[in-house]
C-alpha atoms as a PDB file:
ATOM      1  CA  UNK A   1     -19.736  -4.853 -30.061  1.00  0.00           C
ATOM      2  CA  UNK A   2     -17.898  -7.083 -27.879  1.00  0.00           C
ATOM      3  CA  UNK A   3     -15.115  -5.794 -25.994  1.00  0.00           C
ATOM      4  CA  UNK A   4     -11.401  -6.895 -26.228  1.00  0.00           C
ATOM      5  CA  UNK A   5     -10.159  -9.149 -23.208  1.00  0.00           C
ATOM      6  CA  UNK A   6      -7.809  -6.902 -21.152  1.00  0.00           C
ATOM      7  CA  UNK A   7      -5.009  -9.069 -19.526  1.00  0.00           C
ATOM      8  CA  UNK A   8      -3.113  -7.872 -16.236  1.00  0.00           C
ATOM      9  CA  UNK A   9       0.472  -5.489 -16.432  1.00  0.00           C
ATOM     10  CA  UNK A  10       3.370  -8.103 -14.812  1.00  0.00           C
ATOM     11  CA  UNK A  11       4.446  -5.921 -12.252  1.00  0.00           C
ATOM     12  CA  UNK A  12       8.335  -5.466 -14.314  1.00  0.00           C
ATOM     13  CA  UNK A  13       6.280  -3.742 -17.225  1.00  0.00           C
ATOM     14  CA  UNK A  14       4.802  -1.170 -14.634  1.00  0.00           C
ATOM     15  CA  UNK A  15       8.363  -0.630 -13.343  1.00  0.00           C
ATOM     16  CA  UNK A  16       9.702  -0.071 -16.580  1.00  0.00           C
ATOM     17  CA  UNK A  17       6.725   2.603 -17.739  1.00  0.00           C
ATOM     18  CA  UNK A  18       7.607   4.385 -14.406  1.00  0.00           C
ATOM     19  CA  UNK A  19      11.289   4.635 -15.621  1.00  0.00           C
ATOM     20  CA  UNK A  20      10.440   6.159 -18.947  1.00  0.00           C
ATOM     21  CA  UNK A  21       7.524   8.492 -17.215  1.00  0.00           C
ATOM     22  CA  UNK A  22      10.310   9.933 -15.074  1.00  0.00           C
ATOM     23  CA  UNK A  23      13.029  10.158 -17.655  1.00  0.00           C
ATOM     24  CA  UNK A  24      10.453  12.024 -19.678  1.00  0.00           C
ATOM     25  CA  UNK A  25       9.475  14.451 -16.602  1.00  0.00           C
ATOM     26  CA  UNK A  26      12.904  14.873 -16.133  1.00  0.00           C
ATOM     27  CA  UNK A  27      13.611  15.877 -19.387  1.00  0.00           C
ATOM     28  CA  UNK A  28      10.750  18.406 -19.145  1.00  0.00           C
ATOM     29  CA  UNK A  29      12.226  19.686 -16.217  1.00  0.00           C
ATOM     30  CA  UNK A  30      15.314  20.628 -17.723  1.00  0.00           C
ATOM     31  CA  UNK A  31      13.888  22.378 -20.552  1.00  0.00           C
ATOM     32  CA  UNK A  32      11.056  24.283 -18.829  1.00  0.00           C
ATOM     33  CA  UNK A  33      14.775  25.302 -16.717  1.00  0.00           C
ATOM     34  CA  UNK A  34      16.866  26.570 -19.748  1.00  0.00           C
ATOM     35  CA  UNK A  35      13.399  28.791 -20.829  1.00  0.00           C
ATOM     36  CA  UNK A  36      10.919  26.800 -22.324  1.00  0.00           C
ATOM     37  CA  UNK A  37       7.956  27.440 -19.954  1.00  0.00           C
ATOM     38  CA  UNK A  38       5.230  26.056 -22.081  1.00  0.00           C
ATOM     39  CA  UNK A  39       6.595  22.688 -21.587  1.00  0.00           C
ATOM     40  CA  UNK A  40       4.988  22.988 -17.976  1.00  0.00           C
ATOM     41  CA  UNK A  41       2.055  21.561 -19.668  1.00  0.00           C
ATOM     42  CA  UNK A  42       3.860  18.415 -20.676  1.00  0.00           C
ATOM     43  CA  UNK A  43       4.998  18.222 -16.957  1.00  0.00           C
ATOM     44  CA  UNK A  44       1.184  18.414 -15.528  1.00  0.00           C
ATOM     45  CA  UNK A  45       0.500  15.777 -17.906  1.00  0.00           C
ATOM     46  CA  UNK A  46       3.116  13.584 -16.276  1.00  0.00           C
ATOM     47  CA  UNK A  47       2.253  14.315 -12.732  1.00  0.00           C
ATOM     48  CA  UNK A  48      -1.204  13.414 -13.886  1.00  0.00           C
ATOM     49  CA  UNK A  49      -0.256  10.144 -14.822  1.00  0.00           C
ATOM     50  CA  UNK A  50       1.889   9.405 -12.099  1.00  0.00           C
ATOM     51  CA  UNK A  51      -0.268  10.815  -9.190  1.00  0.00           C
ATOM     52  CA  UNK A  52      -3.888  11.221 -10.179  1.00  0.00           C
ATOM     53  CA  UNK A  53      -5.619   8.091  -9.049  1.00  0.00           C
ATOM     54  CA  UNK A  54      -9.511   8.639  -9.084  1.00  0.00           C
ATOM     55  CA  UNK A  55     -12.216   5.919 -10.614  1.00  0.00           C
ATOM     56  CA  UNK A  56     -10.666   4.732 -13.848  1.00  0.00           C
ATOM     57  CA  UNK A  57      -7.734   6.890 -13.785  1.00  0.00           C
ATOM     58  CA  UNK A  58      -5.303   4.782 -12.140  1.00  0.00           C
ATOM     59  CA  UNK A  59      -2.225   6.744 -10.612  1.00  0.00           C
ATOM     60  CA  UNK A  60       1.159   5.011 -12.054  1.00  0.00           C
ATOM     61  CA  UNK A  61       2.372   5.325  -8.147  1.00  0.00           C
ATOM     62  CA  UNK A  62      -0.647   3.843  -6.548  1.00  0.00           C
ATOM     63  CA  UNK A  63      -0.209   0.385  -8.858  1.00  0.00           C
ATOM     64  CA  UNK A  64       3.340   0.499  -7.605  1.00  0.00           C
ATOM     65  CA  UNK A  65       2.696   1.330  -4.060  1.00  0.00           C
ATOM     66  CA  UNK A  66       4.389   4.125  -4.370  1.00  0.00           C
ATOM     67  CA  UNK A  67       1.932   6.944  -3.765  1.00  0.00           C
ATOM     68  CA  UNK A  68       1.397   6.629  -0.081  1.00  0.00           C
ATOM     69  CA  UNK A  69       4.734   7.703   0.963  1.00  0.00           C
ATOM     70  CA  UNK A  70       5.375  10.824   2.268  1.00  0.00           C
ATOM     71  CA  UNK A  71       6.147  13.399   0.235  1.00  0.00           C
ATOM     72  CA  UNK A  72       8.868  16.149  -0.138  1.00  0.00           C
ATOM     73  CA  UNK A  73       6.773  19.380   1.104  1.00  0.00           C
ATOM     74  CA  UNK A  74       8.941  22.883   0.404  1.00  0.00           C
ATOM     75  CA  UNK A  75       5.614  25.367   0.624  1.00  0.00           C
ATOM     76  CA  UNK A  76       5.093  25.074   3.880  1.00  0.00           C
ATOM     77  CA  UNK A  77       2.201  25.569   5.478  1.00  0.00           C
ATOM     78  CA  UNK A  78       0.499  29.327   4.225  1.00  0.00           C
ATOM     79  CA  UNK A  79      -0.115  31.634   7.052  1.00  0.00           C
ATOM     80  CA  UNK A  80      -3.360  32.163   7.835  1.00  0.00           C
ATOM     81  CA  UNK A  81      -2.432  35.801   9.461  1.00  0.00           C
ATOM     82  CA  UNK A  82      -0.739  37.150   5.995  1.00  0.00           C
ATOM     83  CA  UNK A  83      -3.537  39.677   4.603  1.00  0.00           C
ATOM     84  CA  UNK A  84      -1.672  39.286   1.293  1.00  0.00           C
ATOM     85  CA  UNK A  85      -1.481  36.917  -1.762  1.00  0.00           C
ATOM     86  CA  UNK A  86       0.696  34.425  -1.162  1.00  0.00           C
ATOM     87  CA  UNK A  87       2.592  31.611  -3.756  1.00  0.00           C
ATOM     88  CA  UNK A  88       5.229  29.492  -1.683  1.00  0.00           C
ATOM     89  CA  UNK A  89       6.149  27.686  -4.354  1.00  0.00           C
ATOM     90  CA  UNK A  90       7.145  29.949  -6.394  1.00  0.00           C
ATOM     91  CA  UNK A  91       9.728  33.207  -5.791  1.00  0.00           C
ATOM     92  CA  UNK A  92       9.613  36.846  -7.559  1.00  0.00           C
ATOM     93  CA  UNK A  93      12.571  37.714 -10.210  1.00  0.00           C
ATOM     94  CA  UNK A  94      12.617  41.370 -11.360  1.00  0.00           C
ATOM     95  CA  UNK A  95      14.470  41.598 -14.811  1.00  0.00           C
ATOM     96  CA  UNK A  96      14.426  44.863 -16.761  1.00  0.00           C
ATOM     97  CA  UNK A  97      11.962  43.432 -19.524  1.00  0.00           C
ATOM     98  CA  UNK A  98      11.104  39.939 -18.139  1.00  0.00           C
ATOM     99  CA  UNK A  99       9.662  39.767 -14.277  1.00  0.00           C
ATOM    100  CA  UNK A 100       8.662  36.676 -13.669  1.00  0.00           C
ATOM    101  CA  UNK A 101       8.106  33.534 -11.617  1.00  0.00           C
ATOM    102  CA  UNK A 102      10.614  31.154 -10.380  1.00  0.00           C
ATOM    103  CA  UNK A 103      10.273  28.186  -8.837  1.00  0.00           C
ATOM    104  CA  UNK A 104      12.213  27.817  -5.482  1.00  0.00           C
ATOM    105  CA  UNK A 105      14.208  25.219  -7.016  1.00  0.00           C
ATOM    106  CA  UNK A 106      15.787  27.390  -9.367  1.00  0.00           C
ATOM    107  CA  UNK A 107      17.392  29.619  -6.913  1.00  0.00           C
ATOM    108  CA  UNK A 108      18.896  26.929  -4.732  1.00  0.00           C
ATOM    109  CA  UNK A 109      15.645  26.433  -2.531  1.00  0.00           C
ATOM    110  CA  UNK A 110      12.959  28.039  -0.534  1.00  0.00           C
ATOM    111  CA  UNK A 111      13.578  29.450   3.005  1.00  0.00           C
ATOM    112  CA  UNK A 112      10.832  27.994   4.282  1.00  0.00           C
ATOM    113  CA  UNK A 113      12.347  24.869   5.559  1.00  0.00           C
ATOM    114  CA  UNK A 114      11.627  21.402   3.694  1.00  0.00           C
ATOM    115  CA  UNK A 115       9.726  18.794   5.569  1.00  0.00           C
ATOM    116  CA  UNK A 116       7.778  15.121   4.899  1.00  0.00           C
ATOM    117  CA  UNK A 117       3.787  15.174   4.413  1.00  0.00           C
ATOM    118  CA  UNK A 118       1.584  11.957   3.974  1.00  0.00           C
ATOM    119  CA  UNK A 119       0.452  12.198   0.563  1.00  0.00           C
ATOM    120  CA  UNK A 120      -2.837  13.108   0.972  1.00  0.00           C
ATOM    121  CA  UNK A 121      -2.030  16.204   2.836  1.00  0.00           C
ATOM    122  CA  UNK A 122       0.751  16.871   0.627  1.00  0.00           C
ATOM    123  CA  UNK A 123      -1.625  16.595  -2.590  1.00  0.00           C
ATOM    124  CA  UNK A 124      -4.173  18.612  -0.890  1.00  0.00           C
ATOM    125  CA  UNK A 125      -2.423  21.560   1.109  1.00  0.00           C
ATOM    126  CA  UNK A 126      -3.244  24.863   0.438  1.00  0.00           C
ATOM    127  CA  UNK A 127      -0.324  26.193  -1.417  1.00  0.00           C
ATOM    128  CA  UNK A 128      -1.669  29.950  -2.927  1.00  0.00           C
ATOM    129  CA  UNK A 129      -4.172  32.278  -1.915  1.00  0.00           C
ATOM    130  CA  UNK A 130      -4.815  34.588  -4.397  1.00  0.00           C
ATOM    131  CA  UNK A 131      -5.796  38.550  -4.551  1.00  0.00           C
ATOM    132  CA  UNK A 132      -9.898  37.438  -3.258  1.00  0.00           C
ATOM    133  CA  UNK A 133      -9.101  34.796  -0.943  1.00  0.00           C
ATOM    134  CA  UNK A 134      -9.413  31.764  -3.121  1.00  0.00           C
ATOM    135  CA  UNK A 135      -6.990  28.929  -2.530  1.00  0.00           C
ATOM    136  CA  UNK A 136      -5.471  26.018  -4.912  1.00  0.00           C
ATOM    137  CA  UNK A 137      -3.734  22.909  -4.138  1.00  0.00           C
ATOM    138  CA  UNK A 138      -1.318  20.977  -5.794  1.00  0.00           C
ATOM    139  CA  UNK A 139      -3.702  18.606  -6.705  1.00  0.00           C
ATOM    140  CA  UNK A 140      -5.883  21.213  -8.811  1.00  0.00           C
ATOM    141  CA  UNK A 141      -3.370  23.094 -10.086  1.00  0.00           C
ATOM    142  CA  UNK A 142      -1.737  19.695 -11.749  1.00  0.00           C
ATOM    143  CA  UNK A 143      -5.456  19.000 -12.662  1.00  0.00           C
ATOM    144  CA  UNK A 144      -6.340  22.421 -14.025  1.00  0.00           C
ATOM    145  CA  UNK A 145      -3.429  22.316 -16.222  1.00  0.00           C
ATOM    146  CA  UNK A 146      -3.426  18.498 -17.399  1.00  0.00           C
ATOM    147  CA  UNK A 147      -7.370  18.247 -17.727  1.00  0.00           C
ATOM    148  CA  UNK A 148      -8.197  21.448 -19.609  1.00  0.00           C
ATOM    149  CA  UNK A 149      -5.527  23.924 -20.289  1.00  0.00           C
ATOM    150  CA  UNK A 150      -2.934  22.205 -22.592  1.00  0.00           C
ATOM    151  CA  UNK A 151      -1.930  19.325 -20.928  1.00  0.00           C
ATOM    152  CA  UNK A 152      -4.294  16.570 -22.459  1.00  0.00           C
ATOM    153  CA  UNK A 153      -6.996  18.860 -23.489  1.00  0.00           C
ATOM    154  CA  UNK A 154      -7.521  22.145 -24.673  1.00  0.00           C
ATOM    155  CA  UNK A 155     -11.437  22.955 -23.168  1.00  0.00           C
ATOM    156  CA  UNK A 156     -12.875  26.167 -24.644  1.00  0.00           C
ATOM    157  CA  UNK A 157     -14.020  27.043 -21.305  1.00  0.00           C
ATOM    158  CA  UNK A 158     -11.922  27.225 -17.795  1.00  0.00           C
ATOM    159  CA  UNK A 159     -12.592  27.704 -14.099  1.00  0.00           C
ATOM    160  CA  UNK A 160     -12.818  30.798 -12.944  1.00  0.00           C
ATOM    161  CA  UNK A 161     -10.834  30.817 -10.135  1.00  0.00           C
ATOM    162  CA  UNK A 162      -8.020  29.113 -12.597  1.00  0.00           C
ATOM    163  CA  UNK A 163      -8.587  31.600 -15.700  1.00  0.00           C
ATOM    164  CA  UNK A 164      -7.936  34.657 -12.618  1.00  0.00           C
ATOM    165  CA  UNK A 165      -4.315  33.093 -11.518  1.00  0.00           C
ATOM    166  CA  UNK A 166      -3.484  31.943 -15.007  1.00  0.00           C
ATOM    167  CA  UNK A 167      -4.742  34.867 -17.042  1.00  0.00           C
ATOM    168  CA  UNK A 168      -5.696  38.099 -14.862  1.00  0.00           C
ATOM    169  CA  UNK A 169      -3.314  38.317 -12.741  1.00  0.00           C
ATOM    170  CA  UNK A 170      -4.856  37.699  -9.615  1.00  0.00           C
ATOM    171  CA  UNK A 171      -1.909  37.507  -7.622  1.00  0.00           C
ATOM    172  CA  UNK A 172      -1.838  41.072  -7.496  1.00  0.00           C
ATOM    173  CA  UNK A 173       2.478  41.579  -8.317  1.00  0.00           C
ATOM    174  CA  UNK A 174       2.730  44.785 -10.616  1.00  0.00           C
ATOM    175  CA  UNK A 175       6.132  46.317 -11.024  1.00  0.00           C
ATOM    176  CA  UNK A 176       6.090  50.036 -11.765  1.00  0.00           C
ATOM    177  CA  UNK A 177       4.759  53.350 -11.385  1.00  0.00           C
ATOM    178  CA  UNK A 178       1.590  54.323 -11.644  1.00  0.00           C
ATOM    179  CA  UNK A 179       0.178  53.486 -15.534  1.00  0.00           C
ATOM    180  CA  UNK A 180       3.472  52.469 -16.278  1.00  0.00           C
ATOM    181  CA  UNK A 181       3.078  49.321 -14.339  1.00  0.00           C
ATOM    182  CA  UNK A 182       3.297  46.078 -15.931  1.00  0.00           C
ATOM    183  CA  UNK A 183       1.465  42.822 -13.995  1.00  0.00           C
ATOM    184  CA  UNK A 184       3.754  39.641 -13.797  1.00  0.00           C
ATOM    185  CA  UNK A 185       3.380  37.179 -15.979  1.00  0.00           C
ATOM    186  CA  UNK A 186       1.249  33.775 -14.979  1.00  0.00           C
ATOM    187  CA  UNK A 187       2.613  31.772 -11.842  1.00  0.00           C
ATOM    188  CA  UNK A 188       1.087  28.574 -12.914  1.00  0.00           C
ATOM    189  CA  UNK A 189       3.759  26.449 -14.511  1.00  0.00           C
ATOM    190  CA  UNK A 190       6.507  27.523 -12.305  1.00  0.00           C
ATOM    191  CA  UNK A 191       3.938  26.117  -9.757  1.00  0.00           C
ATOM    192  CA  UNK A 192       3.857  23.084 -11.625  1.00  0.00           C
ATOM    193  CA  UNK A 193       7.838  23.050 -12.033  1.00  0.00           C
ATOM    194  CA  UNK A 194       8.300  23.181  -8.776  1.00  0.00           C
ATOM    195  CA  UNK A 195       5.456  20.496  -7.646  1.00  0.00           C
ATOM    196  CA  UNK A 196       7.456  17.736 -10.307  1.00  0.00           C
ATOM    197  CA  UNK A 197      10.723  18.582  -8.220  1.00  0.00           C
ATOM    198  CA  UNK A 198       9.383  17.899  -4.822  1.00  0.00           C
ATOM    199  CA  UNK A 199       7.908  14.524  -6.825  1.00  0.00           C
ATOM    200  CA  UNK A 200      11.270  13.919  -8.587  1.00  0.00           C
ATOM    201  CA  UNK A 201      13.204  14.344  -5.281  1.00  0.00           C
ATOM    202  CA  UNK A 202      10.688  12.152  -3.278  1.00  0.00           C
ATOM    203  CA  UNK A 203      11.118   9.740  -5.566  1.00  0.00           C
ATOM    204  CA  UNK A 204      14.661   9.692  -5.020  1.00  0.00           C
ATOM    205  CA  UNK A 205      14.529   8.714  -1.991  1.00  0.00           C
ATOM    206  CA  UNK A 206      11.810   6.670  -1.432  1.00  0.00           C
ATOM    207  CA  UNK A 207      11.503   4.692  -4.587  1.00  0.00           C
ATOM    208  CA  UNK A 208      15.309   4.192  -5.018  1.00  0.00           C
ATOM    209  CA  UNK A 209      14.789   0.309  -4.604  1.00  0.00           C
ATOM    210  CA  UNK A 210      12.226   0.581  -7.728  1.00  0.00           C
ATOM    211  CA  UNK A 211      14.396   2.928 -10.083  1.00  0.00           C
ATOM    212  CA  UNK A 212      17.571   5.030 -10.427  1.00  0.00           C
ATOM    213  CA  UNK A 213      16.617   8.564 -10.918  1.00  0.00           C
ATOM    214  CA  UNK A 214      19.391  11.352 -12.039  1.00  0.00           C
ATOM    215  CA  UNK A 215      17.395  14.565 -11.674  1.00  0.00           C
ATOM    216  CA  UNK A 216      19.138  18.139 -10.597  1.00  0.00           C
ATOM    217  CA  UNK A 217      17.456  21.231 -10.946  1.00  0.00           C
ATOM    218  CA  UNK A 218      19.471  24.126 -13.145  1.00  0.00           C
ATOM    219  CA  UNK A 219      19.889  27.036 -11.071  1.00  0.00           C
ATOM    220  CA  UNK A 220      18.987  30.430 -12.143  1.00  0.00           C
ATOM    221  CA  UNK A 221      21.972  31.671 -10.135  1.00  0.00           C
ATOM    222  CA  UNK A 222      24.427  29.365 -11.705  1.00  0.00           C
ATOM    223  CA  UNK A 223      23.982  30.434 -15.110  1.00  0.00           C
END
């Protein structure tokens, strides 16, 4: 069978897709914020589609020569000294029945201070080591989650390495006594909360002459 003739995007439609892409991260943003955390699926999805730019995927930035600009880093480098797990982008909140993960925007920021990354260092930086040494970057964590575990596919099998930090606990954090001690809950989507608002607040500043974007994170504190 013959295939359809594909015709070229005018550069206005791409614009106009990249609005409604962000207006529907944003969104997702705000309601993995007020407590729905299995939206963080939705948001890999997005970052997919906006970053992911590999053989017939086409990244929505790249056609928009977006993607090459540097990039809002708030993980910091991890340090190679620190004998213990370690998840930058994320910080620990002890609740009497609900520990958990935060992302750093939702308490106002990370102490580690902010700084601008090419892309391709910022896609690629280590960003967690886990209980056996292991390491993910952003860019397989958004890929993990978008590819195979809910974002656009459901695969009945998962990486290793990704089924240990998303299902066993392989960050190590129990809180308790003894057999009383409970493991925390999953880090990945506050990882991937927090990667959309280093892209959401990159793209505030260096794609404000491409669209208007009104993004704030809610914070935990302000509640």
């Amino acid at each position: 069978m013959a295939r359809n003739k594909r015709v070229k995007r005018p550069r206005a439609d791409i614009v106009n897709e990249l609005k409604e892409q962000i207006e529907l991260l944003t969104h997702a943003c705000h309601a993995f914020d007020k407590g729905l955390q299995p939206i963080g699926k939705h948001i890999a999805l997005s970052l997919r589609k906006l970053l992911h730019h590999h053989r017939q995927s086409k990244a929505l930035l790249e056609q928009l020569g977006l993607r090459s600009k540097r990039h809002l880093d708030t993980a910091g480098d991890l340090n190679p000294r620190n004998l213990l797990t370690d998840n930058p982008l994320c910080v620990n909140r002890l609740g009497a029945n609900n520990n958990q993960y935060l992302p750093t925007c939702a308490v106002g920021g990370s102490p580690i201070p902010a700084r601008w990354l090419p892309f391709e260092k910022w896609w690629n930086n280590k960003v967690i080591k886990d209980d056996k040494g292991r390491f993910f970057n952003r860019r397989e964590l958004v890929l993990h989650v978008a590819d195979t575990d809910g974002g656009a596919h459901v695969d009945p099998e998962l990486d290793e390495q990704y089924m240990d930090l998303s299902r066993n606990n392989s960050l190590g954090w129990i809180i308790g006594d003894g057999e009383a001690g409970k493991p925390f809950p999953p880090p990945t989507m506050a990882c991937i909360r927090q990667i959309a608002h280093e892209v959401l607040e990159t793209l505030k500043v260096k794609a404000k002459d491409v669209v208007t974007i009104n993004y704030e994170p809610i914070n935990e504190n302000a509640k």
